[in-house]
PDB file of N, CA and C in Angstrom:
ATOM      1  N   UNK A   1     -93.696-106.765  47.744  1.00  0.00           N
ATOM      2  CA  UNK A   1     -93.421-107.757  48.770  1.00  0.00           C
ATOM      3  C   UNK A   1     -91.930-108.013  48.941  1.00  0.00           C
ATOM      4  N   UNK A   2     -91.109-108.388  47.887  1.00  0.00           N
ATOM      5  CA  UNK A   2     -89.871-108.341  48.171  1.00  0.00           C
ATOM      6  C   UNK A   2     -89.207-106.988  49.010  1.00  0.00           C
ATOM      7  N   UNK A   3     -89.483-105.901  48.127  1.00  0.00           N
ATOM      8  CA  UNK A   3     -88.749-104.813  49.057  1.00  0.00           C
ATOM      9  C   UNK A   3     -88.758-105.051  50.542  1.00  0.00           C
ATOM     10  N   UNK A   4     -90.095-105.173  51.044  1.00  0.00           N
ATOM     11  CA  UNK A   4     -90.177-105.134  52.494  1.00  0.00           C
ATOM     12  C   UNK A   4     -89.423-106.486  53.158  1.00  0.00           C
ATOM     13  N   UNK A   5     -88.948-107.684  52.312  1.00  0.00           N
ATOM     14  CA  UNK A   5     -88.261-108.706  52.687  1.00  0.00           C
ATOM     15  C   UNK A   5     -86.896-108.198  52.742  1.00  0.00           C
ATOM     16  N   UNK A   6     -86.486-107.545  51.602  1.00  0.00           N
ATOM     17  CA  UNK A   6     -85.023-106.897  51.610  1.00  0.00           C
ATOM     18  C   UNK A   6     -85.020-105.960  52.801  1.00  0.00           C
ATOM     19  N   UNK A   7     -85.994-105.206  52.907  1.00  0.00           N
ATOM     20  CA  UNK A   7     -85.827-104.114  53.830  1.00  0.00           C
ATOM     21  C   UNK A   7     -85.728-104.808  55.124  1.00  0.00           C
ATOM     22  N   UNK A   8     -86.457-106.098  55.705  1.00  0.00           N
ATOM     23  CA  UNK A   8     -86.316-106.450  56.873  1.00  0.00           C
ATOM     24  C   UNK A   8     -85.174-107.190  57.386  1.00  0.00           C
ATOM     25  N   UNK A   9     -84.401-107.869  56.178  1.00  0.00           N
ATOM     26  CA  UNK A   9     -83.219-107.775  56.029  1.00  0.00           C
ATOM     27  C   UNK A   9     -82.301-107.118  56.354  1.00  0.00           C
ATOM     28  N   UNK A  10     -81.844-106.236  55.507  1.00  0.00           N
ATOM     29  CA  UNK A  10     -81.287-105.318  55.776  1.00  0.00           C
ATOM     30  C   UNK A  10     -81.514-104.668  57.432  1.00  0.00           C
ATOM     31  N   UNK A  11     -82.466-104.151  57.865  1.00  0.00           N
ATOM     32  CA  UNK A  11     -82.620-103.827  59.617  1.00  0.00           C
ATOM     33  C   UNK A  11     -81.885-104.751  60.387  1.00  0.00           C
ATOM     34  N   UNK A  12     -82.003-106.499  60.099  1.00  0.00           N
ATOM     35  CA  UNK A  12     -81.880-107.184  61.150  1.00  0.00           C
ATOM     36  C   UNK A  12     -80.523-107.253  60.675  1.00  0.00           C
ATOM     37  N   UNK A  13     -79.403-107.215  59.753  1.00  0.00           N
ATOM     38  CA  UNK A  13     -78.469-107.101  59.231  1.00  0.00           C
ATOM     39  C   UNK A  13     -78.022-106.029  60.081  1.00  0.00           C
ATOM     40  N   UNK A  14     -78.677-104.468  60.358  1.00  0.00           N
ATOM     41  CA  UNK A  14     -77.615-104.200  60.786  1.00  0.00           C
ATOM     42  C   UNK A  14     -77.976-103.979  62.217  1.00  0.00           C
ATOM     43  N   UNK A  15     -79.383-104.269  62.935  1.00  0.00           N
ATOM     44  CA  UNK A  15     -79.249-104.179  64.194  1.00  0.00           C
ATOM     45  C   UNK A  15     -78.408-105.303  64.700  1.00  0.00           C
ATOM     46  N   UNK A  16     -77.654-106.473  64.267  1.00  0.00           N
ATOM     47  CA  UNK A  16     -77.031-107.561  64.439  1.00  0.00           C
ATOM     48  C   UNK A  16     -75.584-106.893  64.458  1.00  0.00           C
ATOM     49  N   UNK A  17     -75.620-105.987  63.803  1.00  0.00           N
ATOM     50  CA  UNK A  17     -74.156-105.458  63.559  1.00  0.00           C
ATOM     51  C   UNK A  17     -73.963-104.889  64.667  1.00  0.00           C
ATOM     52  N   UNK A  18     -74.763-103.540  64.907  1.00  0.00           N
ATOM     53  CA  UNK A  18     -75.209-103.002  66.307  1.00  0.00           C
ATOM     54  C   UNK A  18     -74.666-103.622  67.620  1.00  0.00           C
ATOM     55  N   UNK A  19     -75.691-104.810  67.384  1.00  0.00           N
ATOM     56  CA  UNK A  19     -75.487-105.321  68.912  1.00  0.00           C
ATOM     57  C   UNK A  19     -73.949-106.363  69.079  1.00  0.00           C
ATOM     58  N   UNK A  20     -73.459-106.530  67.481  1.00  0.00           N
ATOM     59  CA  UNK A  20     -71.947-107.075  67.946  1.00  0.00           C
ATOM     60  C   UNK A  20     -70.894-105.907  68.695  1.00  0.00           C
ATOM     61  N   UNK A  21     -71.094-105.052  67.820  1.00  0.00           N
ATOM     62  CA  UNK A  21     -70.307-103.490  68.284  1.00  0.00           C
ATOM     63  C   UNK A  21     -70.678-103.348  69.781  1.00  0.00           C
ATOM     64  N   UNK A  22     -71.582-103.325  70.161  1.00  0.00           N
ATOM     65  CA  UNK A  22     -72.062-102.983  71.486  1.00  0.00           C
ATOM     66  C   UNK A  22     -71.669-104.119  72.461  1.00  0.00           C
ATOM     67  N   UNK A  23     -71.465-105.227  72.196  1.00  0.00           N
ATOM     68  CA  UNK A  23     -71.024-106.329  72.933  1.00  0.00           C
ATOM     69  C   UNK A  23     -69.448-106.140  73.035  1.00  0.00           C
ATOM     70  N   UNK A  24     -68.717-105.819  72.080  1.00  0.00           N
ATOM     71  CA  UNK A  24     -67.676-105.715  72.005  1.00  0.00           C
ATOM     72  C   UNK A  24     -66.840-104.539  72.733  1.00  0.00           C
ATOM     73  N   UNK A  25     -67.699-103.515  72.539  1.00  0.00           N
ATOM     74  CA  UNK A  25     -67.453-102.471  73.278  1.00  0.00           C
ATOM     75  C   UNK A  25     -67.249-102.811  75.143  1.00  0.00           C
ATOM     76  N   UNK A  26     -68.504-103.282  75.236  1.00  0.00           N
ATOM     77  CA  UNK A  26     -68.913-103.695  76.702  1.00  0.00           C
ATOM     78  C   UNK A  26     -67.734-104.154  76.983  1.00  0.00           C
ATOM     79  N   UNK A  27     -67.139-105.391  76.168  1.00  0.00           N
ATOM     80  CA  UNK A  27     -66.041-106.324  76.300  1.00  0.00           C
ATOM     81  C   UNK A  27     -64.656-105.377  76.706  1.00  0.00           C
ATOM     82  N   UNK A  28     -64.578-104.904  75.555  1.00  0.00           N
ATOM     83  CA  UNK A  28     -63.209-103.773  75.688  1.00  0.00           C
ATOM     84  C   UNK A  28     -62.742-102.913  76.696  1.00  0.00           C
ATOM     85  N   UNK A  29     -64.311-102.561  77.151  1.00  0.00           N
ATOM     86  CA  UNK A  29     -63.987-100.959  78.471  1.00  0.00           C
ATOM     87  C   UNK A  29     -64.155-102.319  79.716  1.00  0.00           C
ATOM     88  N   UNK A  30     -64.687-103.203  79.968  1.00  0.00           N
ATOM     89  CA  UNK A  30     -64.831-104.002  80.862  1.00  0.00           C
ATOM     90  C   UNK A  30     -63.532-104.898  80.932  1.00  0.00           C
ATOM     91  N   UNK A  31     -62.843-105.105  80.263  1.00  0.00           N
ATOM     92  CA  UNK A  31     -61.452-105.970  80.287  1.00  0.00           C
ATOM     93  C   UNK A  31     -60.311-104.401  80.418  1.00  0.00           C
ATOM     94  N   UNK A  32     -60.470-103.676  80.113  1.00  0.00           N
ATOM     95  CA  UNK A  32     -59.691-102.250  80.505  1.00  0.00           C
ATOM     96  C   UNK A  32     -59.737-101.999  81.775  1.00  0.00           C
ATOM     97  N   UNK A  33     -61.274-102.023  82.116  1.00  0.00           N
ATOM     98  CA  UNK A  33     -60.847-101.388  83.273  1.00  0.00           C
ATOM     99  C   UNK A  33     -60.611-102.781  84.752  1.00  0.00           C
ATOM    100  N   UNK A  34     -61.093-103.857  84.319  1.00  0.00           N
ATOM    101  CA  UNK A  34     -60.603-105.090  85.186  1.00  0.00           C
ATOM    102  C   UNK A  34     -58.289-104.898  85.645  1.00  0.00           C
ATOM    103  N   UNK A  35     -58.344-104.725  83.858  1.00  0.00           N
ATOM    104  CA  UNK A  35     -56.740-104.885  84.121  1.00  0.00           C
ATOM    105  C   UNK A  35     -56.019-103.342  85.428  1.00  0.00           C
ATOM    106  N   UNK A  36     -57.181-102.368  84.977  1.00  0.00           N
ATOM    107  CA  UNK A  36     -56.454-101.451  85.522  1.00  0.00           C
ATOM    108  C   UNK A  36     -56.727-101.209  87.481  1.00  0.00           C
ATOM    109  N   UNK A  37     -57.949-101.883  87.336  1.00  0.00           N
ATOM    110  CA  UNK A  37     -57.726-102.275  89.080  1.00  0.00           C
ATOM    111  C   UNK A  37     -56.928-103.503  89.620  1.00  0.00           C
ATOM    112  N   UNK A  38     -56.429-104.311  88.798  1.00  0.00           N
ATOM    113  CA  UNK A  38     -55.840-105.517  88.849  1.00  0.00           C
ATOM    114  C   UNK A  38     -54.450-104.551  88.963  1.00  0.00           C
ATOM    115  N   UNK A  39     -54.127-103.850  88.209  1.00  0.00           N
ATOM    116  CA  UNK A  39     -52.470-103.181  88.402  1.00  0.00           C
ATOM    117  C   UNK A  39     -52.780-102.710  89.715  1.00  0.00           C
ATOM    118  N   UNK A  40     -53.338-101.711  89.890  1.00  0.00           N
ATOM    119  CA  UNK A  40     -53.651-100.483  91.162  1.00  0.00           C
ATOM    120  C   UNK A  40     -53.586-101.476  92.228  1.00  0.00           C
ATOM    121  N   UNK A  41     -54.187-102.538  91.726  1.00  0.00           N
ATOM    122  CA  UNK A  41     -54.225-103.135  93.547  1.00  0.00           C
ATOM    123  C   UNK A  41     -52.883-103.878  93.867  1.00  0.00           C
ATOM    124  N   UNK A  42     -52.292-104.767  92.518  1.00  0.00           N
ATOM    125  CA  UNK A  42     -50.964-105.422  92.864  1.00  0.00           C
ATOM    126  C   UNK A  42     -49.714-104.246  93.725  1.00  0.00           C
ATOM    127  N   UNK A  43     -49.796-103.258  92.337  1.00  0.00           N
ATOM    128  CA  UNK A  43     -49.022-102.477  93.236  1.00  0.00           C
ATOM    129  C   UNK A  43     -49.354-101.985  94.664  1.00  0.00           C
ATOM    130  N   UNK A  44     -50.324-101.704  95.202  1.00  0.00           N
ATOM    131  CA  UNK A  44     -50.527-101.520  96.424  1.00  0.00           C
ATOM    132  C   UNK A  44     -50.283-102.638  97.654  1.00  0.00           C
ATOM    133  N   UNK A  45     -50.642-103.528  97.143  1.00  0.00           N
ATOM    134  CA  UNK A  45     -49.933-105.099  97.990  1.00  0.00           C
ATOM    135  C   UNK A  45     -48.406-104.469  97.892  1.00  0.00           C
ATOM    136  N   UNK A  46     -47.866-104.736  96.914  1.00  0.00           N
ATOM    137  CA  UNK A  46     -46.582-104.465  97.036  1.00  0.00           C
ATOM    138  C   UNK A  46     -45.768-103.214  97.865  1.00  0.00           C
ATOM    139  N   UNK A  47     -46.293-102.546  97.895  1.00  0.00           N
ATOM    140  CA  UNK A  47     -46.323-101.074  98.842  1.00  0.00           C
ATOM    141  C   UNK A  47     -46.270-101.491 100.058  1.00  0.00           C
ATOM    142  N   UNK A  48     -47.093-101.965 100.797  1.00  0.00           N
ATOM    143  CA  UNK A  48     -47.671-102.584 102.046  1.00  0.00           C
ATOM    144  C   UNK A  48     -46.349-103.159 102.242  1.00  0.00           C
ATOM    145  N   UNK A  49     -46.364-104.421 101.038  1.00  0.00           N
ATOM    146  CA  UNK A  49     -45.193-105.995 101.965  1.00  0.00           C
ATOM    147  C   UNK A  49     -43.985-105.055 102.188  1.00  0.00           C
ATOM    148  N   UNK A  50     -43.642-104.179 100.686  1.00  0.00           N
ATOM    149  CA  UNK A  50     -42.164-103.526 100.927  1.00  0.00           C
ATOM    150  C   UNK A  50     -41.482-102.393 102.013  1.00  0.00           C
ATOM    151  N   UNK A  51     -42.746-101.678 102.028  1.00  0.00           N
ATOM    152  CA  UNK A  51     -42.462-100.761 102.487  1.00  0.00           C
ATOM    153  C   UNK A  51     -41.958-100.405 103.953  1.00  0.00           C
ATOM    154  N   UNK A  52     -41.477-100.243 104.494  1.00  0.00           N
ATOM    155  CA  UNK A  52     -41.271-100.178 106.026  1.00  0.00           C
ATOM    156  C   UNK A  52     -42.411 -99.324 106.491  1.00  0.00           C
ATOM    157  N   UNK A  53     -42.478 -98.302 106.384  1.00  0.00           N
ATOM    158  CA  UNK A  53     -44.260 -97.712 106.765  1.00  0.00           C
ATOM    159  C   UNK A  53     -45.133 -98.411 106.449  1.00  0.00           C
ATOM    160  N   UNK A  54     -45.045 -98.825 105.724  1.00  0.00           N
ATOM    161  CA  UNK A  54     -46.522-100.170 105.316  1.00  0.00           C
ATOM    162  C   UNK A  54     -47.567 -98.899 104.904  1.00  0.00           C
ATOM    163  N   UNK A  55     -46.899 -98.191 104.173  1.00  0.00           N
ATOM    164  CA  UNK A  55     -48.273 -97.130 103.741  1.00  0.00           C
ATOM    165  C   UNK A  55     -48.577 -98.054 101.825  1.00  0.00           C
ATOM    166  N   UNK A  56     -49.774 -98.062 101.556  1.00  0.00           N
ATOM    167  CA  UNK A  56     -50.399 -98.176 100.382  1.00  0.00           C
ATOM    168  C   UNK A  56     -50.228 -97.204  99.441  1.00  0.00           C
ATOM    169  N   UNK A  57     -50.854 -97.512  98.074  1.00  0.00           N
ATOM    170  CA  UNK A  57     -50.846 -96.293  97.212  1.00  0.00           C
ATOM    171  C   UNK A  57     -51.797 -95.499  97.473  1.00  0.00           C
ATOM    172  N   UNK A  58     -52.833 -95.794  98.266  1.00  0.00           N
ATOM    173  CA  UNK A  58     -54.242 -94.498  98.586  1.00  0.00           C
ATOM    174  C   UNK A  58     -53.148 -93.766  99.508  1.00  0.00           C
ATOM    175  N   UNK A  59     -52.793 -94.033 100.536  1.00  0.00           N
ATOM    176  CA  UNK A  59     -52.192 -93.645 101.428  1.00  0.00           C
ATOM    177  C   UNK A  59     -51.284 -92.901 101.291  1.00  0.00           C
ATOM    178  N   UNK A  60     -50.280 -92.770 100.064  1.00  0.00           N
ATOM    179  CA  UNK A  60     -49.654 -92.032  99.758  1.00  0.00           C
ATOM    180  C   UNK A  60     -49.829 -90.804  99.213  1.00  0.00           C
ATOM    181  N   UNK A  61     -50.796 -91.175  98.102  1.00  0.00           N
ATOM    182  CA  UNK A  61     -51.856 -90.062  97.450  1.00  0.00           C
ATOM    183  C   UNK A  61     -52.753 -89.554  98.489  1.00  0.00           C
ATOM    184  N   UNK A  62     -52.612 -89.753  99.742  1.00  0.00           N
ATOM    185  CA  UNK A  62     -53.079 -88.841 100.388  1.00  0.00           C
ATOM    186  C   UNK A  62     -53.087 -88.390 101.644  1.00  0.00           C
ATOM    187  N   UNK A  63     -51.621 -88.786 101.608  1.00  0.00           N
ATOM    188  CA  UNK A  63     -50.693 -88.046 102.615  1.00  0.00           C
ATOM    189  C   UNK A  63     -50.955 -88.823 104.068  1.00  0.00           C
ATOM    190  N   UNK A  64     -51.840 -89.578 103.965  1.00  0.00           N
ATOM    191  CA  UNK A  64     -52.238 -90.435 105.502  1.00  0.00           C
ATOM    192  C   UNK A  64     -51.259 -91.274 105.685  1.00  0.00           C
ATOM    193  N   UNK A  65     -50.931 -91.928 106.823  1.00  0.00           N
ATOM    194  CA  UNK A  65     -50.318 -92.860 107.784  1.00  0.00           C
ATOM    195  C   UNK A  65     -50.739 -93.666 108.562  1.00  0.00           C
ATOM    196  N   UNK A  66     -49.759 -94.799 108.621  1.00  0.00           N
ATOM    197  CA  UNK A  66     -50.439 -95.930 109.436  1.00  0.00           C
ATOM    198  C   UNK A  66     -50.234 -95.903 111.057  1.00  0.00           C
ATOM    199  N   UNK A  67     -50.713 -95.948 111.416  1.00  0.00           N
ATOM    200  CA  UNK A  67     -50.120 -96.112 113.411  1.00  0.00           C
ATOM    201  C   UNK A  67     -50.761 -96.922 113.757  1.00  0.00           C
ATOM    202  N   UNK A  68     -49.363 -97.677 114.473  1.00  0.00           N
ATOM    203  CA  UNK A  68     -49.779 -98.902 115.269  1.00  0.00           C
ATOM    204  C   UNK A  68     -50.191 -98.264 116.830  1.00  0.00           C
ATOM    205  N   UNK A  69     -51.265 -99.500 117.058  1.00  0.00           N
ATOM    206  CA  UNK A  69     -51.685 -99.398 118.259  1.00  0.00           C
ATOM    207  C   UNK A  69     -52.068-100.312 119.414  1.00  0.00           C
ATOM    208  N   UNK A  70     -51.291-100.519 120.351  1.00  0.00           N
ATOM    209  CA  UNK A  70     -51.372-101.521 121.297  1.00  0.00           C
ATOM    210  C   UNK A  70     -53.018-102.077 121.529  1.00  0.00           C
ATOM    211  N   UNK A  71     -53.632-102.879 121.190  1.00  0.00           N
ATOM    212  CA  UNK A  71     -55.184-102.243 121.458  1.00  0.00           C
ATOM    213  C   UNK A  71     -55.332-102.989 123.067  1.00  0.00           C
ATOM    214  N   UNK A  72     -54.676-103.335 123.825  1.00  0.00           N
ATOM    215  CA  UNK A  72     -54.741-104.142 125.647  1.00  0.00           C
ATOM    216  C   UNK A  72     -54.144-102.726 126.180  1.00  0.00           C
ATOM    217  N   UNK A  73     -54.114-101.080 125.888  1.00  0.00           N
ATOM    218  CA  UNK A  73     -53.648-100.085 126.655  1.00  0.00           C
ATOM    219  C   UNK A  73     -54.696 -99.726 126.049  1.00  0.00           C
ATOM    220  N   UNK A  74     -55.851 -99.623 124.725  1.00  0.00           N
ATOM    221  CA  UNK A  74     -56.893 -98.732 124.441  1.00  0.00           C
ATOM    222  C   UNK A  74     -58.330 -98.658 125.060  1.00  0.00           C
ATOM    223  N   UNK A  75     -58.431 -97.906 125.384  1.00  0.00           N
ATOM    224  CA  UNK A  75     -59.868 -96.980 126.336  1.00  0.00           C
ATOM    225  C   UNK A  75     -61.192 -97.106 125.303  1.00  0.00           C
ATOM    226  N   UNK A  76     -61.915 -98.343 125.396  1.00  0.00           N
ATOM    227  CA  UNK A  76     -62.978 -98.671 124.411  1.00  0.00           C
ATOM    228  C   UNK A  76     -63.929 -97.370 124.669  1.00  0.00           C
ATOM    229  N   UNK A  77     -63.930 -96.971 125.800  1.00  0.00           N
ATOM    230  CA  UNK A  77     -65.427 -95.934 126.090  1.00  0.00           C
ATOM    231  C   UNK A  77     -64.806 -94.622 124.933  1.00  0.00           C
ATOM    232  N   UNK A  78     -63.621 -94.597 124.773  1.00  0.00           N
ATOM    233  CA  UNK A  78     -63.196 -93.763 123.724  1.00  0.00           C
ATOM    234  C   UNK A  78     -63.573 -93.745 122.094  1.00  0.00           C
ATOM    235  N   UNK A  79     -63.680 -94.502 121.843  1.00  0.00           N
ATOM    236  CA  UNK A  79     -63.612 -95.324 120.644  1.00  0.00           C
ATOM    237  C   UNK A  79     -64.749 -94.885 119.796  1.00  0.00           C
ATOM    238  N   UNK A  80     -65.782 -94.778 120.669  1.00  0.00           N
ATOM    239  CA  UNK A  80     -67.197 -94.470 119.718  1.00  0.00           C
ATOM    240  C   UNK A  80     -67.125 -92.484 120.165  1.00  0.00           C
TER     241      UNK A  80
END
C-alpha cells in the first residue's frame, strides 16, 4: 500500500513539474515573440513618419512603393 502512495506521489510530483515547464515555456516563446512584433512594428511606424517616401519595412523588403492618388480624378468603373 505505501509503494503505490509513494508511487502516486512521485507521478503527481512530476506531472506538476511538467506542467510548470510547459507553462513557462508557453510564457517564454509568447513574451519573445510579443517583443519581436512590438520591435517590427515600432520600427515600421518610424519608417512611415521619417521617411519622405513613406515606404514601411514590408515595403522595403519588397521592393513596393507608395503612390499617391488624387481619388476626385479616379474612374470608379475602373477600380473593380
Amino acid at each position: 500500500m505505501t509503494n503505490t502512495k509513494t508511487r502516486y506521489t512521485n507521478d503527481l510530483t512530476i506531472t506538476l513539474a511538467k506542467c510548470r515547464s510547459m507553462v513557462l515555456r508557453v510564457f517564454i516563446v509568447s513574451l519573445m515573440f510579443g517583443l519581436t512584433i512590438t520591435i517590427v512594428v515600432i520600427i515600421s511606424l518610424f519608417m512611415v513618419v521619417f521617411r519622405q517616401d513613406k515606404r514601411s519595412l514590408h515595403d522595403s523588403m519588397a521592393t513596393t512603393y507608395v503612390k499617391r492618388v488624387d481619388l476626385t480624378k479616379v474612374d470608379s468603373s475602373k477600380l473593380i
